[in-house]
Protein backbone atom coordinates (compact mmCIF):
# COMPACT_ATOMS: atom_id res chain seq x y z
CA UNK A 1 2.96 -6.87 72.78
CA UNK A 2 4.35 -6.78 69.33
CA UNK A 3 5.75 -2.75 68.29
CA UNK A 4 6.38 -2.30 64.58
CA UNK A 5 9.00 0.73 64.00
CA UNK A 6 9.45 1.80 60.57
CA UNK A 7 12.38 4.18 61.30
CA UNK A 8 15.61 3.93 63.17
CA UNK A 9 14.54 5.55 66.49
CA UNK A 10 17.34 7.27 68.70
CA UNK A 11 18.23 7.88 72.37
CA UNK A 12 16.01 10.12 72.58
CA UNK A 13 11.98 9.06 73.34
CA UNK A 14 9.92 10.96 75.51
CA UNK A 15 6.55 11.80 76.59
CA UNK A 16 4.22 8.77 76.03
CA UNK A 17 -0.05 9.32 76.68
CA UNK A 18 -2.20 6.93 76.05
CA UNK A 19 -5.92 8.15 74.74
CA UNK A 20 -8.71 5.87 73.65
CA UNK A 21 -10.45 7.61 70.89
CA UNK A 22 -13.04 5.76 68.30
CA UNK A 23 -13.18 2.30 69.68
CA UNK A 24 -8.92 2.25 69.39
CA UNK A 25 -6.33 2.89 71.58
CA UNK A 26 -3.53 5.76 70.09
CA UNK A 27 -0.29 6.98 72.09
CA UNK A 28 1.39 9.87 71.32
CA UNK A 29 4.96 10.26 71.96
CA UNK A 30 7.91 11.85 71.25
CA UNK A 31 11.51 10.82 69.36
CA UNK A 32 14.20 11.61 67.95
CA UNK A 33 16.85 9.67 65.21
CA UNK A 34 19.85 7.51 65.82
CA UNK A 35 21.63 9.83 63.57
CA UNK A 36 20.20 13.01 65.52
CA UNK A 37 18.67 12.32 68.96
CA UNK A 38 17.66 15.75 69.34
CA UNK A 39 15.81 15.88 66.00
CA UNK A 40 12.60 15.20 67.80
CA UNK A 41 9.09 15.05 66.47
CA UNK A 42 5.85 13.44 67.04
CA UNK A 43 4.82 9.99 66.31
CA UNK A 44 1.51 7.59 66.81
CA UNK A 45 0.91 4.17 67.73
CA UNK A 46 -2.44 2.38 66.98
CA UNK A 47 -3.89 -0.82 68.66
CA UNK A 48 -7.24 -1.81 67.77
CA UNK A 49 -7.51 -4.28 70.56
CA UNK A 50 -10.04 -4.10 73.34
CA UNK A 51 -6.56 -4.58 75.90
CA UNK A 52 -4.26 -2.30 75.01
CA UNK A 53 -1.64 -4.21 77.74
CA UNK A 54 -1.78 -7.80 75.54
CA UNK A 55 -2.68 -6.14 71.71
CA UNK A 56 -0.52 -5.48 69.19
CA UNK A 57 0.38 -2.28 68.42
CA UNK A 58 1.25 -0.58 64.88
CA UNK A 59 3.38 2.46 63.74
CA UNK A 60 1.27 5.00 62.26
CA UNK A 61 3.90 7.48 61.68
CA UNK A 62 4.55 11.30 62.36
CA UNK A 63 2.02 13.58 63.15
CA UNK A 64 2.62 16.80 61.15
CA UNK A 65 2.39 19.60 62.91
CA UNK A 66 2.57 22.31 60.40
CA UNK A 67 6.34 22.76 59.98
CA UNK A 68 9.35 20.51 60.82
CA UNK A 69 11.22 21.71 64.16
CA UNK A 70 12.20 20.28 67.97
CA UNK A 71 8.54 18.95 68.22
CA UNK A 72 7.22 17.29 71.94
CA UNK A 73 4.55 16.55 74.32
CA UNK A 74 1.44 16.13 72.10
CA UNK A 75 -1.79 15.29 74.29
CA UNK A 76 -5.21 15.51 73.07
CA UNK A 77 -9.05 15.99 74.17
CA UNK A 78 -12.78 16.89 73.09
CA UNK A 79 -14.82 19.53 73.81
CA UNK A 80 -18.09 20.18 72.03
CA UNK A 81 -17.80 17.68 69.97
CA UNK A 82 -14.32 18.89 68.39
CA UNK A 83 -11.13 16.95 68.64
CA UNK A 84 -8.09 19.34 69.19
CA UNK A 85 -4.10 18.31 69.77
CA UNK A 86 -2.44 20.11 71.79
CA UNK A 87 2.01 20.40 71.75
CA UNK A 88 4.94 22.54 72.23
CA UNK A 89 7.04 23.49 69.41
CA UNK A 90 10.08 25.32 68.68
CA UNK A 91 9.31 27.99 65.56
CA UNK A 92 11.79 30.09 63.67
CA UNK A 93 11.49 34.19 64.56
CA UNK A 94 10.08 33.37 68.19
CA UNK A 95 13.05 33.46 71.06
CA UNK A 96 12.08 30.20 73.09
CA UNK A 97 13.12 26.70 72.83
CA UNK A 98 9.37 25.36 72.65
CA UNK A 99 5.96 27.06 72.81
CA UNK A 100 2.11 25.72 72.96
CA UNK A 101 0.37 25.25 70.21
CA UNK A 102 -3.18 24.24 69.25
CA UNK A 103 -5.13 22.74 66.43
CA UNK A 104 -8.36 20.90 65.39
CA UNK A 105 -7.77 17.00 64.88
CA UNK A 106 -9.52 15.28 61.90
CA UNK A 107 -9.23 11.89 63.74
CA UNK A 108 -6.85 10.78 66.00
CA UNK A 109 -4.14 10.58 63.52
CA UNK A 110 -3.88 14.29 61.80
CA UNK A 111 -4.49 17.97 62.84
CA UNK A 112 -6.45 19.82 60.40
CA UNK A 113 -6.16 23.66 59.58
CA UNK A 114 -3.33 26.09 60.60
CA UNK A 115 -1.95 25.64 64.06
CA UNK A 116 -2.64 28.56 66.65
CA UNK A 117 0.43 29.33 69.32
CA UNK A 118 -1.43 30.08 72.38
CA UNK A 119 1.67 30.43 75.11
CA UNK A 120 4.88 31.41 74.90
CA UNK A 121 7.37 31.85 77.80
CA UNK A 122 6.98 35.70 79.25
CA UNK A 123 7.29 35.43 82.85
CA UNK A 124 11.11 35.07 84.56
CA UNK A 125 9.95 31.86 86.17
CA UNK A 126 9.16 30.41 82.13
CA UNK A 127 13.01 31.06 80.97
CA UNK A 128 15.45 29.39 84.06
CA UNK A 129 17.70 27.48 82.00
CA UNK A 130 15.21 27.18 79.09
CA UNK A 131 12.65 29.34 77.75
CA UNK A 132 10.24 26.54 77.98
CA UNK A 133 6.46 26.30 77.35
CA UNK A 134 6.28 22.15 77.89
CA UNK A 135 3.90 19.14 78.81
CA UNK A 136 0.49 20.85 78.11
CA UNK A 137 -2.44 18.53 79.70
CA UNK A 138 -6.35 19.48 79.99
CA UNK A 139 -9.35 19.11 82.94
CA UNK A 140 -12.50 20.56 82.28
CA UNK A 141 -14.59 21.95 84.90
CA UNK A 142 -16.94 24.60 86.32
CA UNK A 143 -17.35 25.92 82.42
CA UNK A 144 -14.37 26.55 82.01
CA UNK A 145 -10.93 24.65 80.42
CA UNK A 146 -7.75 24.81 82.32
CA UNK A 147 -4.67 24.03 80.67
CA UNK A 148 -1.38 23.22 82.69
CA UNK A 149 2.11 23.13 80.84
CA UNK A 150 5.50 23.44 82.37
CA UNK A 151 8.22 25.47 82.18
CA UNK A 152 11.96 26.23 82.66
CA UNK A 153 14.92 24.17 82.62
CA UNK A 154 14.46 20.46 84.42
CA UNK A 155 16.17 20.97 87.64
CA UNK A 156 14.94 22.21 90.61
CA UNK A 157 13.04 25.45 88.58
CA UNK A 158 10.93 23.40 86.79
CA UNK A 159 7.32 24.23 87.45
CA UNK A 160 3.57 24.29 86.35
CA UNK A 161 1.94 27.12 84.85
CA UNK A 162 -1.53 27.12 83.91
CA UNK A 163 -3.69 29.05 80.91
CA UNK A 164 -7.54 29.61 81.49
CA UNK A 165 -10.36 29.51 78.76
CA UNK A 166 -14.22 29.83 78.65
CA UNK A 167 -15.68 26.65 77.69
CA UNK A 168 -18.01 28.35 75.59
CA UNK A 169 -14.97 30.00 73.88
CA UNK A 170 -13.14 29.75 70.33
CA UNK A 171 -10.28 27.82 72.05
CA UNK A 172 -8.22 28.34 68.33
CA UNK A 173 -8.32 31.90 69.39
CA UNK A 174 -5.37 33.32 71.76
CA UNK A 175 -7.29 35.98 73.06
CA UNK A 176 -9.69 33.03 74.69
CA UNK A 177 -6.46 31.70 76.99
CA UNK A 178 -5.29 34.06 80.02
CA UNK A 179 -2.57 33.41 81.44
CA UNK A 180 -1.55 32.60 85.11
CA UNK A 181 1.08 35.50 86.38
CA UNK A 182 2.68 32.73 89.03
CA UNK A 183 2.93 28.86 88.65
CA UNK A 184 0.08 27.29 90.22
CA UNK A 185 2.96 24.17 91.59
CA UNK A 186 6.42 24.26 92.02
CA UNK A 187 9.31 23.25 94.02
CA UNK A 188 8.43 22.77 97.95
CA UNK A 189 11.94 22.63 99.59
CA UNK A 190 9.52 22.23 103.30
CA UNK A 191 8.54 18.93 101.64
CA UNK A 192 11.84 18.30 99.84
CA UNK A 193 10.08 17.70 96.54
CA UNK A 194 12.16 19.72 93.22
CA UNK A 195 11.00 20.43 90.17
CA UNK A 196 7.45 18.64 89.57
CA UNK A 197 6.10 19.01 86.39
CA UNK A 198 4.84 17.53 83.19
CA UNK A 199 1.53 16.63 84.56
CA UNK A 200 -1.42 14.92 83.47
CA UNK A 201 -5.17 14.40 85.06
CA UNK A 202 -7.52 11.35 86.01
CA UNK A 203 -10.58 11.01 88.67
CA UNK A 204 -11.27 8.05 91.06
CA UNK A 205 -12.42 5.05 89.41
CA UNK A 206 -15.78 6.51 90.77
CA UNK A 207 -14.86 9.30 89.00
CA UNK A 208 -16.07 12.26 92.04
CA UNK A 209 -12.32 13.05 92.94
CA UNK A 210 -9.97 14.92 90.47
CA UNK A 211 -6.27 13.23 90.32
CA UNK A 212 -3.13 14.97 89.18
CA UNK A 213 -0.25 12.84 87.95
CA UNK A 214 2.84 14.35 88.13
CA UNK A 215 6.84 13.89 88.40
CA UNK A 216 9.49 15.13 90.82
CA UNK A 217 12.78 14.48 92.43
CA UNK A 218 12.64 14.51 96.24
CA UNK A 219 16.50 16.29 96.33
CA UNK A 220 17.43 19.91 95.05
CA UNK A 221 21.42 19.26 94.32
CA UNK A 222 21.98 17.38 90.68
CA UNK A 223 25.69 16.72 89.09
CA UNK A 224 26.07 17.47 85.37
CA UNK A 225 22.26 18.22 82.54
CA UNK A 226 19.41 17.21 84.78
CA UNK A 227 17.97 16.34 81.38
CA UNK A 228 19.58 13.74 82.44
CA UNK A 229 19.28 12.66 86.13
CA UNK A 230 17.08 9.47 86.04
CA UNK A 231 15.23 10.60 89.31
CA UNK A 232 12.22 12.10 88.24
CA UNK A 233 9.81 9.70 89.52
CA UNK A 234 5.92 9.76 89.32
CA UNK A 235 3.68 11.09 92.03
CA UNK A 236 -0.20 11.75 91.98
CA UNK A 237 -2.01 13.74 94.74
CA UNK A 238 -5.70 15.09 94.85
CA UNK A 239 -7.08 18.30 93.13
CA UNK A 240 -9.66 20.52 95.13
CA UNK A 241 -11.49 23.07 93.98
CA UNK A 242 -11.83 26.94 94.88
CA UNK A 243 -14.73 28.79 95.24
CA UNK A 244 -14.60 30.21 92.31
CA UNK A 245 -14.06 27.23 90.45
CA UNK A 246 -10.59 27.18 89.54
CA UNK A 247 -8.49 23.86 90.90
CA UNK A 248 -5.98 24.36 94.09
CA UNK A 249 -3.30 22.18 93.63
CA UNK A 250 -1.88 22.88 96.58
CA UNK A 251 1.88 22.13 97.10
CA UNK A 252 3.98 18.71 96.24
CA UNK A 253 3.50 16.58 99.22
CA UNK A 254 5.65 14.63 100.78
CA UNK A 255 7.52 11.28 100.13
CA UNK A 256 5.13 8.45 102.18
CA UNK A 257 2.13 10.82 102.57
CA UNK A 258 -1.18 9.96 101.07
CA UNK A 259 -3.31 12.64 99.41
CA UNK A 260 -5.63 10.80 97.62
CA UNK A 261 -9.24 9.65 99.10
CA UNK A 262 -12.32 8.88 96.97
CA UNK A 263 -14.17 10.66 99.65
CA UNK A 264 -14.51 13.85 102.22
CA UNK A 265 -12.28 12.92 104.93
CA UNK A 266 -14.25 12.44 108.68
CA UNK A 267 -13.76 12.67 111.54
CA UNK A 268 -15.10 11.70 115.13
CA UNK A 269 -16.55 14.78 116.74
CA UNK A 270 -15.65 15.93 120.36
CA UNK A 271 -18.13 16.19 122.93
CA UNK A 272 -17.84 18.61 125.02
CA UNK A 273 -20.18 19.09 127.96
CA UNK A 274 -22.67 21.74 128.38
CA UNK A 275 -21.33 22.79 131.28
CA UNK A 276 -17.79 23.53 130.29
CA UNK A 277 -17.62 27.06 128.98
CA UNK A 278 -16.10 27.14 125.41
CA UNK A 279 -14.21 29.75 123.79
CA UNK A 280 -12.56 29.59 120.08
CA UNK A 281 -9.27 28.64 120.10
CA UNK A 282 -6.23 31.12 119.33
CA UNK A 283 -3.65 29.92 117.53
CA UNK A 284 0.25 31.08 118.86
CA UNK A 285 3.22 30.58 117.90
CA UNK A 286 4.98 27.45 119.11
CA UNK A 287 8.57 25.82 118.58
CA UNK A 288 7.15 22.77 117.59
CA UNK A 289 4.45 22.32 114.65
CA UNK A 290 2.33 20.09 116.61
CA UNK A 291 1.86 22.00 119.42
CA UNK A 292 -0.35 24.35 117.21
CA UNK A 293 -2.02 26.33 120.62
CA UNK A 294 1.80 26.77 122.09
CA UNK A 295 1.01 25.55 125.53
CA UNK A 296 3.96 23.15 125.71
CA UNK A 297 2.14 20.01 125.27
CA UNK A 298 0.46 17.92 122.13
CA UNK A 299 -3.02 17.07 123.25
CA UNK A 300 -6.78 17.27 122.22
CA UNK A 301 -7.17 21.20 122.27
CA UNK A 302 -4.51 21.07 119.27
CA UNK A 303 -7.06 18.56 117.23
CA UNK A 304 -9.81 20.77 117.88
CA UNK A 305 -7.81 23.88 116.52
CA UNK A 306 -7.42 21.53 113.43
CA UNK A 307 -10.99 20.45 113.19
CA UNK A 308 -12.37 23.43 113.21
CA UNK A 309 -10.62 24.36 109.66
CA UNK A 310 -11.32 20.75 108.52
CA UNK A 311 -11.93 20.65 104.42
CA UNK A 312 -10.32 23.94 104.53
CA UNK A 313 -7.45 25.26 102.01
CA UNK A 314 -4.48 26.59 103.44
CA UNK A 315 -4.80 30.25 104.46
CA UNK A 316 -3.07 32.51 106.21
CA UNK A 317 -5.47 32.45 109.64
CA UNK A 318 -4.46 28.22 109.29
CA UNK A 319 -1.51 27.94 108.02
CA UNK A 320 -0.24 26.39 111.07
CA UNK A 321 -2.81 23.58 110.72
CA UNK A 322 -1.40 22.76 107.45
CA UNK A 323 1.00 20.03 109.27
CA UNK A 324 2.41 18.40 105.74
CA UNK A 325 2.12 21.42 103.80
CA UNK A 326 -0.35 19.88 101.45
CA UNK A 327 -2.41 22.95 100.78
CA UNK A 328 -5.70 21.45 102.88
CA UNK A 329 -6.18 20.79 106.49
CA UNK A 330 -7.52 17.01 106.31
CA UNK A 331 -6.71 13.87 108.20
CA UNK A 332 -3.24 13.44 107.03
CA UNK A 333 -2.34 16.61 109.28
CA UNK A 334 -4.26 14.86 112.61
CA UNK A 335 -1.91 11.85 111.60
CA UNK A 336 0.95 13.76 111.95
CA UNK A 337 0.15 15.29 115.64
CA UNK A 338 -1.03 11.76 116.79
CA UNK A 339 2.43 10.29 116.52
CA UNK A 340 3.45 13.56 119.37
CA UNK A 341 0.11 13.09 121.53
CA UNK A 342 0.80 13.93 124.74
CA UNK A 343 3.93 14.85 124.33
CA UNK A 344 5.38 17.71 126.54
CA UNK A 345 7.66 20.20 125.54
């Protein structure tokens, strides 16, 4: 894969996405100069071949944003037939080291009309460190467009926030984006995963499960700038869905746990006889997590506690089901009390 560079590019480059857009393939990423690694601004690279893996790729320059300033994390998508870009952007007069901005493309190379800031850090949780507004990335669903962006400094407080439009909304107008008073995903020390952030989405390859790709480290502790700590290493996990339509992204999982299936987990129903009397299980408290009724011994009344909130999102009448701390009672939590079957405490 040939790259042509036509400037002296720096220590400093970040944030590659790739988009296919018009028969071509385009990334957007991020860099700074040789002379000034921090002088960072946005730049595009074209390949017109149908493999973008063994085609060559060309320089097509910066993408001008407006103004020239600490410019990052550019990522782009369509909706109603519009092309918009969407990046964070430091801007004289506002106290933050980046904000969101928005604007209409005209093609994949160039916005076109003024950009629109449509997030700024407000909340304590957006200013640790940094008073960051980072990494914005799109999914569309349920009529409405939910943006995700990170914030805070890029240790251990680094986190997801997310803003919330109509899809039948002028999306160049603030007052169409709410924002989310919490992060929506964030450190889990339970799970020993720090920091996750600068996310982007994907399905299935049958395209019925959403996909968020994300990074993390899996310990809290980091010697000298985490800007700098190498660890941040990619993880992708499942979205679900809540009732009302927004996505549950539940909680970073795990290192070695799989949260991604292309369908509903199963599984084998218990038979019991008709003349057994039944009665709904009650859920105590218990030294160990497996032992989810608290009668001192892992067995098959603690998988029918968990199949009976099956498909279910963590609450507070299942928490305890929640095994890995995924956010979803599922088959990955019956995994996890098979390996103490039997076991007596």
């Amino acid at each position: 894969m040939e790259e042509t560079f036509q400037r002296n590019y720096g220590g400093h480059i970040w944030a590659p996405e790739i988009h296919f857009i018009n028969g071509k393939w385009y990334i957007y990423f991020s860099a700074g100069t040789s002379e000034n690694k921090f002088a960072i601004r946005l730049y595009i690279l074209e390949c017109s071949a149908e493999n973008p893996v063994s085609g060559q790729w060309v320089e097509k320059g910066q993408l001008k944003t407006g103004w020239e300033s600490f410019t990052l994390d550019a990522t782009s998508f369509e909706h109603n037939g519009t092309r918009y870009l969407v990046w964070a952007q430091s801007q004289s007069g506002i106290n933050s080291n980046s904000n969101l901005y928005i604007a209409k493309m005209n093609g994949p190379l160039a916005i076109t009309g003024n950009p629109v800031m449509i997030t700024t850090p407000q909340y304590s949780w957006e200013k640790i460190g940094y008073s960051v507004n980072e990494g914005p990335a799109v999914i569309k669903k349920n009529g409405k467009i939910f943006l995700t962006y990170s914030a805070s400094a890029t240790d251990f407080n680094y986190c997801i926030g997310m803003l919330t439009a109509s899809a039948s909304s002028d999306l160049l107008n603030p007052a169409s984006w709410s924002k989310s008073p919490n992060p929506v995903f964030k450190t889990n020390e339970a799970n020993s995963q720090y920091g996750p952030g600068h996310n982007c989405f994907t399905t299935s390859q049958d395209g019925t499960v959403d996909i968020m790709i994300y990074h993390s480290r899996n310990y809290k502790n980091i010697t000298g700038d985490p800007l700098y700590d190498p660890n941040r290493h990619m993880r992708a996990q499942r979205v679900f869905w809540n009732a009302d339509g927004t996505p549950n992204f539940g909680v970073p999982a795990q290192d070695g746990v799989t949260v991604i299936s292309t369908a509903e987990p199963t599984i084998t129903p218990t038979i019991i006889p008709t003349n057994t009397p039944t009665q709904t299980p009650s859920i105590t408290k218990s030294l160990n997590a497996e032992d989810i009724n608290g009668d001192k011994v892992v067995n098959m009344a603690d998988v029918i506690i968990i199949a009976g909130f099956f498909n279910q999102l963590s609450s507070q009448s299942n928490i305890k089901c929640d095994l890995n701390s995924d956010g979803v009672i599922n088959m990955s939590d019956i995994i996890i009390l098979a390996k103490k079957f039997n076991k007596i405490f």
